[in-house]
Protein backbone atom coordinates (compact mmCIF):
# COMPACT_ATOMS: atom_id res chain seq x y z
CA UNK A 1 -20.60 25.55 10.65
CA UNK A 2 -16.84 26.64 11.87
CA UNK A 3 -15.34 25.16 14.19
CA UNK A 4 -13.10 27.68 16.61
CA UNK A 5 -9.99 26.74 17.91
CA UNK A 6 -7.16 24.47 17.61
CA UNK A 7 -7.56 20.73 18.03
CA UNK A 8 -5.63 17.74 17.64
CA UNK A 9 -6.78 15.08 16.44
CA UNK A 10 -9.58 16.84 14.71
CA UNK A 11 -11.58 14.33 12.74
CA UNK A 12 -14.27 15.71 10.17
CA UNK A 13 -15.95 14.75 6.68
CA UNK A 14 -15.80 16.23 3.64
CA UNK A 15 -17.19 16.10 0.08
CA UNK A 16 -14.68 14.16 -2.82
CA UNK A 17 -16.22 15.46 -6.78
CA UNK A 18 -14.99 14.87 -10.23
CA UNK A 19 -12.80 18.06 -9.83
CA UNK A 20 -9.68 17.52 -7.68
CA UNK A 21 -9.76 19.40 -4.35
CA UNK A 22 -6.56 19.75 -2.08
CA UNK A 23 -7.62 18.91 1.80
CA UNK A 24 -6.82 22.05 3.03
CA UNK A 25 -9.23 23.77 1.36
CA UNK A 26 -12.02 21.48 1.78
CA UNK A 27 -11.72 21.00 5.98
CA UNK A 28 -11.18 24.78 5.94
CA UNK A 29 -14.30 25.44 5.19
CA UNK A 30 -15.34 23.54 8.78
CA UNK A 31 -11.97 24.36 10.73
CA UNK A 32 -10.82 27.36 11.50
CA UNK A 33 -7.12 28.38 12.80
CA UNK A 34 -6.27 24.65 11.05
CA UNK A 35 -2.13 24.55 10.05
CA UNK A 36 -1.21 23.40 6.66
CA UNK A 37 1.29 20.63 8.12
CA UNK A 38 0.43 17.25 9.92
CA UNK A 39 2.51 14.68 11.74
CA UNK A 40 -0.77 11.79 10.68
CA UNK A 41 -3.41 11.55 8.23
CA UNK A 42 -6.18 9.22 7.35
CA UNK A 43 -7.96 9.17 4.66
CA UNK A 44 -11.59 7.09 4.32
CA UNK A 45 -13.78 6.54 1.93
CA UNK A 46 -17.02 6.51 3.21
CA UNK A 47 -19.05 3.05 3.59
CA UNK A 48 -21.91 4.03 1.61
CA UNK A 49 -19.67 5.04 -1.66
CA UNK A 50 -21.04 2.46 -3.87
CA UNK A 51 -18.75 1.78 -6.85
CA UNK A 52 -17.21 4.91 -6.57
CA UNK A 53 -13.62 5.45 -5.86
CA UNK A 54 -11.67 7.84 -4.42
CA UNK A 55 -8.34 8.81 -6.38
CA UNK A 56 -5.44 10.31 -3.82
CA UNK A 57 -2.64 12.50 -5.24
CA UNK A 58 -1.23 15.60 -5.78
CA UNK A 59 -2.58 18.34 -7.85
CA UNK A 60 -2.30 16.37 -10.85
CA UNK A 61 -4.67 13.52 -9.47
CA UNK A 62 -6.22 10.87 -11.36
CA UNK A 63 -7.70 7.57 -12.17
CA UNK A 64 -4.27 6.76 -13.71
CA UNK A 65 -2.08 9.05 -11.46
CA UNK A 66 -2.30 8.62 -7.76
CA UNK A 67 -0.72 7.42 -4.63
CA UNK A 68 -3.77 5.39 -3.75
CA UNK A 69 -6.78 4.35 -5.00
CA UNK A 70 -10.07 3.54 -1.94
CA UNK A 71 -12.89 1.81 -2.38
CA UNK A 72 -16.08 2.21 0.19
CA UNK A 73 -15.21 1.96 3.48
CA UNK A 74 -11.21 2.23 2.36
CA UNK A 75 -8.45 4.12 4.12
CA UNK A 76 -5.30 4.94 3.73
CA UNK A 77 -2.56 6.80 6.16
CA UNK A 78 0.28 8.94 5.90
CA UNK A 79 2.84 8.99 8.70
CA UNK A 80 5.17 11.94 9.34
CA UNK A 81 5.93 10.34 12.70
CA UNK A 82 7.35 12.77 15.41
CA UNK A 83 7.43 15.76 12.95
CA UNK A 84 4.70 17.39 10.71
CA UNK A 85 5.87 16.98 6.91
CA UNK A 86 2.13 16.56 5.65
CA UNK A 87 1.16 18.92 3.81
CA UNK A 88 -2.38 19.03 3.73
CA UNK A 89 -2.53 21.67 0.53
CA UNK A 90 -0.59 19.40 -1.30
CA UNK A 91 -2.57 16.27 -0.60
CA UNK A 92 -5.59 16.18 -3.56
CA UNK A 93 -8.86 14.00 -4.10
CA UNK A 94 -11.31 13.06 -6.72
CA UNK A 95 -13.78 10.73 -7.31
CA UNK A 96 -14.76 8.64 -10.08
CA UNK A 97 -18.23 9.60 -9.85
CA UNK A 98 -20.78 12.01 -8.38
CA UNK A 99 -20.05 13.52 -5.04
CA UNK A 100 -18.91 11.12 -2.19
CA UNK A 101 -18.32 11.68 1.54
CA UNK A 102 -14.71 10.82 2.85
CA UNK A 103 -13.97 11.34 6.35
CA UNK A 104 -10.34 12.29 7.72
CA UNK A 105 -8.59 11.95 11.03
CA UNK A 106 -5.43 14.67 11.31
CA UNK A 107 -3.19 14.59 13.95
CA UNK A 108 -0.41 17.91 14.61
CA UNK A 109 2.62 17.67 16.68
């Protein structure tokens, strides 16, 4: 189901696999009109993950190259402060196992 329309924050979940997926991609599939750029983003493992954990990186993402590493109910953040230098395309994630729900909080300036 799309969401219409621009919003800030816009908070949604998405689905982490074995294959790395950049964040832009996955949320457009549920946002539409979303920019590529954000001034905030968090990052959660879902609670209910298990053992599985949730490798965060750029398109060369792994269990031995990443930025951070979450466990269940994990989160990390990445501050752009009062401008947006996120760049959601070039933020990746993969999991170490199966398919996992991680949720994500974005906020645009």
């Amino acid at each position: 189901m799309a969401i219409t329309g621009f919003k800030t924050p816009f908070m949604g979940s998405v689905t982490a696999t074995t294959a790395a997926q950049d964040l832009y991609t996955l949320l457009s599939a549920t946002f539409t009109n979303l920019p590529h750029k954000c001034a905030y983003l968090q990052i959660q493992l879902n609670t209910d993950a298990g053992g599985t954990v949730l490798y965060v990186g750029n398109s060369n993402v792994s269990s031995t190259m990443c930025g951070a590493a979450l466990f269940a109910g994990q989160a990390n953040q990445q501050f752009a402060f009062d401008s947006n230098l996120v760049v959601l395309d070039h933020v990746f994630i993969i999991a170490s196992t199966g398919t996992v729900q991680v949720n994500l909080m974005v906020v645009v300036r």
